[in-house]
C-alpha atoms as a PDB file:
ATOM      1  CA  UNK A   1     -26.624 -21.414 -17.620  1.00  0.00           C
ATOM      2  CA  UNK A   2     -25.883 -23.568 -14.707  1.00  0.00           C
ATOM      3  CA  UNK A   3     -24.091 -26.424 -17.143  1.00  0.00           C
ATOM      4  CA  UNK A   4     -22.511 -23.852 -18.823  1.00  0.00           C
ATOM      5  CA  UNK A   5     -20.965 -22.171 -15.834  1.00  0.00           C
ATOM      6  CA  UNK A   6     -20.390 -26.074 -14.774  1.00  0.00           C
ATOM      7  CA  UNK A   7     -18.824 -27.158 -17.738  1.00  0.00           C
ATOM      8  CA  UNK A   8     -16.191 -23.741 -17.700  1.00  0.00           C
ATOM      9  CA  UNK A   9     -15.040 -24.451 -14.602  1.00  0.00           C
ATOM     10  CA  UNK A  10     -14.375 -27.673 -14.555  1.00  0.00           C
ATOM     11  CA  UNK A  11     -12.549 -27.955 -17.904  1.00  0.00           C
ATOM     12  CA  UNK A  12     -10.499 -24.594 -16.424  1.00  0.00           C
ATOM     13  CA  UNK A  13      -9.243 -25.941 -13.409  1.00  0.00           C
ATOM     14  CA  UNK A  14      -8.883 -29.637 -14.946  1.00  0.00           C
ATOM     15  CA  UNK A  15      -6.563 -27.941 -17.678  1.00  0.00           C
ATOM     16  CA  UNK A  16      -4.686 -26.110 -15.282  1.00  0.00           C
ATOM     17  CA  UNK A  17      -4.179 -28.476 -12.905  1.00  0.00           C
ATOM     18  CA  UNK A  18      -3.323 -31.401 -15.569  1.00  0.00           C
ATOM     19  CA  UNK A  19      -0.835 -28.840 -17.577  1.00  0.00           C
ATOM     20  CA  UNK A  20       2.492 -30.265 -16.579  1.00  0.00           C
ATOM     21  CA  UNK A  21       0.394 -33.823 -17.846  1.00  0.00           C
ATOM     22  CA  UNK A  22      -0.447 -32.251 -20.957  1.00  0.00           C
ATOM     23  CA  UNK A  23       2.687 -30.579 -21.600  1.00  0.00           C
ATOM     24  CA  UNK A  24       4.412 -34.233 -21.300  1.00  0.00           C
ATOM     25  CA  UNK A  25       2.191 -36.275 -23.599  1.00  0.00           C
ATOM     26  CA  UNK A  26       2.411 -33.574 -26.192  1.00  0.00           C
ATOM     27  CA  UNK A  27       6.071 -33.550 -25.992  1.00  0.00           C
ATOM     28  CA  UNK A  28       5.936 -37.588 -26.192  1.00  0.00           C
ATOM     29  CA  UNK A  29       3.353 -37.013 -29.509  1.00  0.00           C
ATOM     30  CA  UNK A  30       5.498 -35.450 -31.002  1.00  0.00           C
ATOM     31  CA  UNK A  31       8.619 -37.244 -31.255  1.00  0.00           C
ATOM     32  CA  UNK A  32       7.826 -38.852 -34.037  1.00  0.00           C
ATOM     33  CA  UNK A  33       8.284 -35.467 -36.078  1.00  0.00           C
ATOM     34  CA  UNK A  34       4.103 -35.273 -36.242  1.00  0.00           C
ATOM     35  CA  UNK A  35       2.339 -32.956 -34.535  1.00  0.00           C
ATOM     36  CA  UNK A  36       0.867 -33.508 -30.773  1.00  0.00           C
ATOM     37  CA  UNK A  37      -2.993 -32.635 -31.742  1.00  0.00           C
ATOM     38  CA  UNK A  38      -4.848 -34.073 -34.096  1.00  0.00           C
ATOM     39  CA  UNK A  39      -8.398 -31.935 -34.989  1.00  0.00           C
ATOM     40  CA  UNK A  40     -10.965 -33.455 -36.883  1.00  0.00           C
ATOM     41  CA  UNK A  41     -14.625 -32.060 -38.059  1.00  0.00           C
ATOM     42  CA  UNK A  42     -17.622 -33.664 -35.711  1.00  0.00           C
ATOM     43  CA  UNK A  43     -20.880 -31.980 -35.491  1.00  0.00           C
ATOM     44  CA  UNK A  44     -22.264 -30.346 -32.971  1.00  0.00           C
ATOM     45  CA  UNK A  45     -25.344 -29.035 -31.471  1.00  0.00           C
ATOM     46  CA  UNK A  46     -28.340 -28.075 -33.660  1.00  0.00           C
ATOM     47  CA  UNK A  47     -25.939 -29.936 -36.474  1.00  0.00           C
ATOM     48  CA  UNK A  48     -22.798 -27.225 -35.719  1.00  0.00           C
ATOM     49  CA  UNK A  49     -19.837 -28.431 -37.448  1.00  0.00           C
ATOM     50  CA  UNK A  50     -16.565 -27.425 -35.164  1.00  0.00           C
ATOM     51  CA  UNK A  51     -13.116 -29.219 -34.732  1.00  0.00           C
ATOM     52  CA  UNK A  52     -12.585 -31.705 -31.747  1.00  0.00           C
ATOM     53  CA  UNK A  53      -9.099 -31.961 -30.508  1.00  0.00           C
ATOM     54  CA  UNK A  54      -7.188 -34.797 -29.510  1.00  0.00           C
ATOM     55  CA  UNK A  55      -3.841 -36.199 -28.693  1.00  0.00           C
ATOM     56  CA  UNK A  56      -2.815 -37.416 -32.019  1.00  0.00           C
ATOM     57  CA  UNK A  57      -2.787 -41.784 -31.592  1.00  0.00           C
ATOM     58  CA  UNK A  58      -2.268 -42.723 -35.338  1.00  0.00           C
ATOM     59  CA  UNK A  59       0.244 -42.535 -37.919  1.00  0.00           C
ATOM     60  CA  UNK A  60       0.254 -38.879 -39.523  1.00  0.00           C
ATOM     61  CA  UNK A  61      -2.157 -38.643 -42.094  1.00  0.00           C
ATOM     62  CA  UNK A  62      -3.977 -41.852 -40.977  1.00  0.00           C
ATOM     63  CA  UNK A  63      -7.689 -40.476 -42.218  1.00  0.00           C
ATOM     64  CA  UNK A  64      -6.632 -41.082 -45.723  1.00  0.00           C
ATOM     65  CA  UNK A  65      -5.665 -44.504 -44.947  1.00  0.00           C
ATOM     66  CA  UNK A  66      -8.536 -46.228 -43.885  1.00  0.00           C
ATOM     67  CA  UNK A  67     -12.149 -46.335 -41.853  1.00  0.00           C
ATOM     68  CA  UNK A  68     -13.182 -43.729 -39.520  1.00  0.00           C
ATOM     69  CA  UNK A  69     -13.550 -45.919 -36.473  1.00  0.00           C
ATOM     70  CA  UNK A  70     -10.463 -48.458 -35.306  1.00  0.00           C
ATOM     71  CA  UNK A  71     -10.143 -51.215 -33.614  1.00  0.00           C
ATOM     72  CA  UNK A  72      -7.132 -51.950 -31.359  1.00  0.00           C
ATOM     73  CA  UNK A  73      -5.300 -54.326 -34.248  1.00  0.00           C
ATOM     74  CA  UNK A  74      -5.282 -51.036 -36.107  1.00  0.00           C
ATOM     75  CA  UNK A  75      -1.829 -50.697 -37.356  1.00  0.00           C
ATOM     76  CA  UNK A  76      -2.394 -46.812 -37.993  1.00  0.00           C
ATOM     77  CA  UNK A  77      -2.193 -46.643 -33.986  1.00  0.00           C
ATOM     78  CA  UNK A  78       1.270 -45.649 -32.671  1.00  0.00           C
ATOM     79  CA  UNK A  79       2.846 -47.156 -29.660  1.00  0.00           C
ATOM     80  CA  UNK A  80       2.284 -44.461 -27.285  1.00  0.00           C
ATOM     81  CA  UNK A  81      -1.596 -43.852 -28.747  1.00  0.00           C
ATOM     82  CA  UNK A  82      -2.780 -47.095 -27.750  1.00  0.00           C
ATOM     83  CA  UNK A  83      -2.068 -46.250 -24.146  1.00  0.00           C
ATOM     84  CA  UNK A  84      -3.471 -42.818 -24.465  1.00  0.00           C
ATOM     85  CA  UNK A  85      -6.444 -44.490 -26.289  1.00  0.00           C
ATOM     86  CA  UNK A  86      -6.778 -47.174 -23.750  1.00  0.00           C
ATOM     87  CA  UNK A  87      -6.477 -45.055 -20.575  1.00  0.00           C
ATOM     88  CA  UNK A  88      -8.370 -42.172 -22.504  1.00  0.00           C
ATOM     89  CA  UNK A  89      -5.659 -39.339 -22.041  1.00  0.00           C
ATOM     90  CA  UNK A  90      -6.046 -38.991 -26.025  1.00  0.00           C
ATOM     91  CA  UNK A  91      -9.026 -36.887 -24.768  1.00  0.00           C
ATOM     92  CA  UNK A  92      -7.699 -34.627 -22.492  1.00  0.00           C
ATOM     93  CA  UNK A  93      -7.331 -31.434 -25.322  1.00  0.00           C
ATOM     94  CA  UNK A  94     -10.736 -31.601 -25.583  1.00  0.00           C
ATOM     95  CA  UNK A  95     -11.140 -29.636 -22.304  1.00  0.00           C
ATOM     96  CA  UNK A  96     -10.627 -27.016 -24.772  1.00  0.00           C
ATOM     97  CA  UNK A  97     -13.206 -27.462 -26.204  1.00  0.00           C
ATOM     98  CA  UNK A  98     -15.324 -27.288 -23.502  1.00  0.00           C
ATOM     99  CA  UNK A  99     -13.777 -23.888 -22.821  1.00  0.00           C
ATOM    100  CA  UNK A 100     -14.880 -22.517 -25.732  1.00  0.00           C
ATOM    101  CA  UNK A 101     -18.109 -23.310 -26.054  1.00  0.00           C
ATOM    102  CA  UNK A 102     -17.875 -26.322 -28.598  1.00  0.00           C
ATOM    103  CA  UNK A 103     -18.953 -29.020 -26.304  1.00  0.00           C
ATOM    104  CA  UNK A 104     -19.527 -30.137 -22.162  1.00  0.00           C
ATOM    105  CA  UNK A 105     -17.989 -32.065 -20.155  1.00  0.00           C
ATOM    106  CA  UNK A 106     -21.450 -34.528 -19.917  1.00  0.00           C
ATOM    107  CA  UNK A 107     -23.365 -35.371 -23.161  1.00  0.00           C
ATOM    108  CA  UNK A 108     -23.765 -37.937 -26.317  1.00  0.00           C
ATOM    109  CA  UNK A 109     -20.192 -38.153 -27.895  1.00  0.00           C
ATOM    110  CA  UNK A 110     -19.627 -35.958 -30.974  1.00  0.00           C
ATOM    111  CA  UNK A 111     -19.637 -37.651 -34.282  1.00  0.00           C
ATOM    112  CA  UNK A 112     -18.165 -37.365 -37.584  1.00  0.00           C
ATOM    113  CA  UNK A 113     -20.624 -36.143 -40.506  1.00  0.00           C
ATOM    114  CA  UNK A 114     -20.518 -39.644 -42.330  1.00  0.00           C
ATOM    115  CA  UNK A 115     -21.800 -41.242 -39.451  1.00  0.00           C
ATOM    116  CA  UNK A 116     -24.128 -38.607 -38.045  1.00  0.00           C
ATOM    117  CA  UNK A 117     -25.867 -38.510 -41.777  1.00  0.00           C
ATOM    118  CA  UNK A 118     -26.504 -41.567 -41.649  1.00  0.00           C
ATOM    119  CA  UNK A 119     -28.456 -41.593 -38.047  1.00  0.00           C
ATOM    120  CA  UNK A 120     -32.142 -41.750 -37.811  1.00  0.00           C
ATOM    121  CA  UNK A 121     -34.204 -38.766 -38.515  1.00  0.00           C
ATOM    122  CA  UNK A 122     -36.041 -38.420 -35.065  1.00  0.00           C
ATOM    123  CA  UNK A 123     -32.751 -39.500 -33.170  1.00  0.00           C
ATOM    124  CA  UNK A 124     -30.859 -37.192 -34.975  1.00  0.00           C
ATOM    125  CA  UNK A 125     -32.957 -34.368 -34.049  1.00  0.00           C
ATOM    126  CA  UNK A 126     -32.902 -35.178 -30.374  1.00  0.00           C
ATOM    127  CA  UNK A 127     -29.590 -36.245 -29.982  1.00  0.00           C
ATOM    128  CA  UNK A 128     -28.303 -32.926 -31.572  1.00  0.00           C
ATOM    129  CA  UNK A 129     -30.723 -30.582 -29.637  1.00  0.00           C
ATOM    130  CA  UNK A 130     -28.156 -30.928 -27.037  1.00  0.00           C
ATOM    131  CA  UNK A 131     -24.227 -30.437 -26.721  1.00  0.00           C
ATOM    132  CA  UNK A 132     -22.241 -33.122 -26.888  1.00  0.00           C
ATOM    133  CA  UNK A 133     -19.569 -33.664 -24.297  1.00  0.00           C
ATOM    134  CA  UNK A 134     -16.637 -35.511 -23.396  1.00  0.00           C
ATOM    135  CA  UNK A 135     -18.357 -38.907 -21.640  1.00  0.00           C
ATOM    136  CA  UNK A 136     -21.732 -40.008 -20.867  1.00  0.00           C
ATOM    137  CA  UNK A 137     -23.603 -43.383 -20.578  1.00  0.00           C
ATOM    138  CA  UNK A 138     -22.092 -44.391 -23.958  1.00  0.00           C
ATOM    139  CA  UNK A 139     -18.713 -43.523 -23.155  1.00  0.00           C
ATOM    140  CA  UNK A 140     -19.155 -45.903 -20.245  1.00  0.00           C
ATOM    141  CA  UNK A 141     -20.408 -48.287 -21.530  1.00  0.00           C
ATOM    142  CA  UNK A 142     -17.954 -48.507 -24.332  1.00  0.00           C
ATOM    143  CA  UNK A 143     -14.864 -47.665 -22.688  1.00  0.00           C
ATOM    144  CA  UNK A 144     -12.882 -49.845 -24.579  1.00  0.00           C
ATOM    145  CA  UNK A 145     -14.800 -50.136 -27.988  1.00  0.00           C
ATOM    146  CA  UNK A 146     -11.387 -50.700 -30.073  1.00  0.00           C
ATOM    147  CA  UNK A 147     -11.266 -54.124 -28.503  1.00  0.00           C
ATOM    148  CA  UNK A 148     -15.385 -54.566 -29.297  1.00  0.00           C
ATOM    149  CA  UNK A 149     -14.409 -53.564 -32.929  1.00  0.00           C
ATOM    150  CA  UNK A 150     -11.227 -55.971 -33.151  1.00  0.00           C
ATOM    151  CA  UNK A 151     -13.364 -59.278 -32.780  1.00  0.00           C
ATOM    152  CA  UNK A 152     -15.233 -58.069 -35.634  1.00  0.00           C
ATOM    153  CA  UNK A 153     -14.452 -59.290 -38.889  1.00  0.00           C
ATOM    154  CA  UNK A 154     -15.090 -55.817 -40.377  1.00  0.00           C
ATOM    155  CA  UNK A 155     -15.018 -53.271 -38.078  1.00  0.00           C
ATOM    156  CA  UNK A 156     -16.862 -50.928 -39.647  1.00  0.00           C
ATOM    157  CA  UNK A 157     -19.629 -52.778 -40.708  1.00  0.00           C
ATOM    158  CA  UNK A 158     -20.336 -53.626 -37.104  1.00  0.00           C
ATOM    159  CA  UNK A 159     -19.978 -50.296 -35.837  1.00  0.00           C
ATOM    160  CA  UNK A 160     -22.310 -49.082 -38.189  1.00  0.00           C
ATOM    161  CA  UNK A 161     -24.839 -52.557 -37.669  1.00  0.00           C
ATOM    162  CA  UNK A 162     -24.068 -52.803 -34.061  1.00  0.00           C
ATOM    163  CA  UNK A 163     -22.557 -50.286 -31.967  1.00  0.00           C
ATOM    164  CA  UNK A 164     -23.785 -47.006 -33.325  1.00  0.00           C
ATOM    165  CA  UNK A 165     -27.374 -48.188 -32.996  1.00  0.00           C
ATOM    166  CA  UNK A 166     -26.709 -48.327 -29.393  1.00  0.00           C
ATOM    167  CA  UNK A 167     -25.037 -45.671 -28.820  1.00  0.00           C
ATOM    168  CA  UNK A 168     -27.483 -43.887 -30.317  1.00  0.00           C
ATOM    169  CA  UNK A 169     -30.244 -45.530 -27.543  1.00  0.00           C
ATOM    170  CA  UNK A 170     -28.124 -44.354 -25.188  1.00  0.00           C
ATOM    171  CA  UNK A 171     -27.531 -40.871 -26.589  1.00  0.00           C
ATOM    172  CA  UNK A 172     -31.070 -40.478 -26.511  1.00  0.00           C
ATOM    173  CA  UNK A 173     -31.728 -41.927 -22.901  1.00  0.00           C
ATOM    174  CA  UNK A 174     -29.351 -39.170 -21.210  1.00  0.00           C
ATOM    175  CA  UNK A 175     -30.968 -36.122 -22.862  1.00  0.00           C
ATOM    176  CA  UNK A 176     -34.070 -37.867 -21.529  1.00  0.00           C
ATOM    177  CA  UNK A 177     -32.384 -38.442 -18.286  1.00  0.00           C
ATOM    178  CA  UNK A 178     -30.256 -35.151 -17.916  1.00  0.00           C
ATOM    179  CA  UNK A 179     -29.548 -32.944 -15.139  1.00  0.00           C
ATOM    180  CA  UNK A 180     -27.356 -31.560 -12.945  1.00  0.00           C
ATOM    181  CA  UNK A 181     -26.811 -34.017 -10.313  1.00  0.00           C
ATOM    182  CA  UNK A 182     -26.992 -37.153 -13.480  1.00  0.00           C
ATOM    183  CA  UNK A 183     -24.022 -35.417 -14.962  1.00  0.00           C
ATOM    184  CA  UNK A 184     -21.588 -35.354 -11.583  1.00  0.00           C
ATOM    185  CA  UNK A 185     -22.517 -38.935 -11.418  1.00  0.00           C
ATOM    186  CA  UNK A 186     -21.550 -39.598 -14.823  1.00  0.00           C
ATOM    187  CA  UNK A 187     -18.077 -37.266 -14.636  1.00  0.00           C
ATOM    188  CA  UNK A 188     -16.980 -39.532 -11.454  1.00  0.00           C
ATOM    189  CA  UNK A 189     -17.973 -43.023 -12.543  1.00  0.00           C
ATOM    190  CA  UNK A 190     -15.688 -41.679 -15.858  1.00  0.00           C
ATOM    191  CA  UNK A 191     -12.854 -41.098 -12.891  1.00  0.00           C
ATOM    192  CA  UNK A 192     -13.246 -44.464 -11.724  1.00  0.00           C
ATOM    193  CA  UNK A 193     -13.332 -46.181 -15.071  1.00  0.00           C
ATOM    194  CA  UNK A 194     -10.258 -44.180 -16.225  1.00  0.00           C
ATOM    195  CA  UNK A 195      -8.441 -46.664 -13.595  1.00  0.00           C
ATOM    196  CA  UNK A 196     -10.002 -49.646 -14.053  1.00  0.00           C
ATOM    197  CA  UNK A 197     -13.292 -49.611 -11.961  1.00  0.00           C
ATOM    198  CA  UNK A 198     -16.679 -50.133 -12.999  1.00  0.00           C
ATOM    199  CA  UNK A 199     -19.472 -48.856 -11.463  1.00  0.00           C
ATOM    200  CA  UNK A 200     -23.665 -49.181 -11.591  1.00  0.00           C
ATOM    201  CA  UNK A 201     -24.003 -46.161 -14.109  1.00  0.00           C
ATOM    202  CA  UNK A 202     -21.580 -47.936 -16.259  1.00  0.00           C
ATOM    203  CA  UNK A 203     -23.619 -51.412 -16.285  1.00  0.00           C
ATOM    204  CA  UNK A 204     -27.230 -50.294 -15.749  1.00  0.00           C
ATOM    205  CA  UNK A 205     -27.240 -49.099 -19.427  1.00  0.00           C
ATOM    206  CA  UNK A 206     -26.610 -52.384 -21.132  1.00  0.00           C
END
């Protein structure tokens, strides 16, 4: 109850306070005639599928014309979505999310069925006996996993050899690790990454 109540007042006054933000990246979005959010299906808690909302950073209809994960060569990536992508404001429409119910503002990152069948029984069970969120030790750690994916030769291939495998660690470390106090550290080391600083909860997960 106490994360709950957490995560619905944070993402409340974040959205309210960030509107006029909002309201000017959308507009931005959308001047390419597409529209400003893109939803896609990621699964949720206990394996609930839901819709995660984003400021749209690709080329309309982008899903149909390639992977599922991207690396910053992409050329499905508009102009303006690799800054949002880079400074994370893509994200920001997700505090809807947390609004409703779908995820919180702390836990493992929501993932896409294709990848999330694919996950380890016994992980899978324990990563998804939990709500996902916006950031956590993963997010840290991979703040900028387009440019880990572009050095690959195929991107996919090592996110599915490579990265997901540790993500997946470090899914399962925070709902090991979780509480209250674990999850204000994590929201402002997210702060100070969002503008370029890294900090110990960041680097003590590698």
């Amino acid at each position: 109850m106490k994360k709950r109540i957490f995560d619905f007042t944070t993402a409340t006054l974040a959205a309210a306070l960030l509107s006029p933000i909002l309201l000017i990246i959308g507009l931005i979005v959308r001047k390419d005639g597409g529209p400003a959010i893109y939803s896609q299906t990621r699964v949720g808690k206990d394996g609930t599928l839901f819709k995660l909302h984003k400021f749209r950073s690709m080329v309309i209809d982008a899903d149909r014309m390639g992977a599922q994960v991207t690396a910053s060569h992409d050329p499905r990536i508009t102009g303006i979505g690799h800054f949002l992508r880079k400074t994370k404001l893509d994200e920001l429409p997700q505090l809807i999310n947390v609004i409703k119910g779908d995820i919180s503002v702390v836990g493992p990152r929501p993932e896409v069925p294709f990848y999330v069948n694919q996950w380890p029984p016994r992980l899978k069970e324990k990563v998804l006996s939990v709500k996902p969120g916006i950031t956590d030790y993963a997010t840290l750690y991979y703040h900028d996993e387009q440019a880990v994916l572009a050095k690959a030769e195929d991107p996919e291939n090592a996110y599915v050899i490579t990265v997901m495998p540790h993500k997946l660690t470090l899914y399962s470390r925070y709902v090991d690790d979780q509480n209250f106090f674990l999850d204000i550290k994590i929201v402002v080391s997210t702060l100070f990454r969002m503008v370029g600083v890294k900090n110990s909860t960041e680097t003590e997960n590698r």
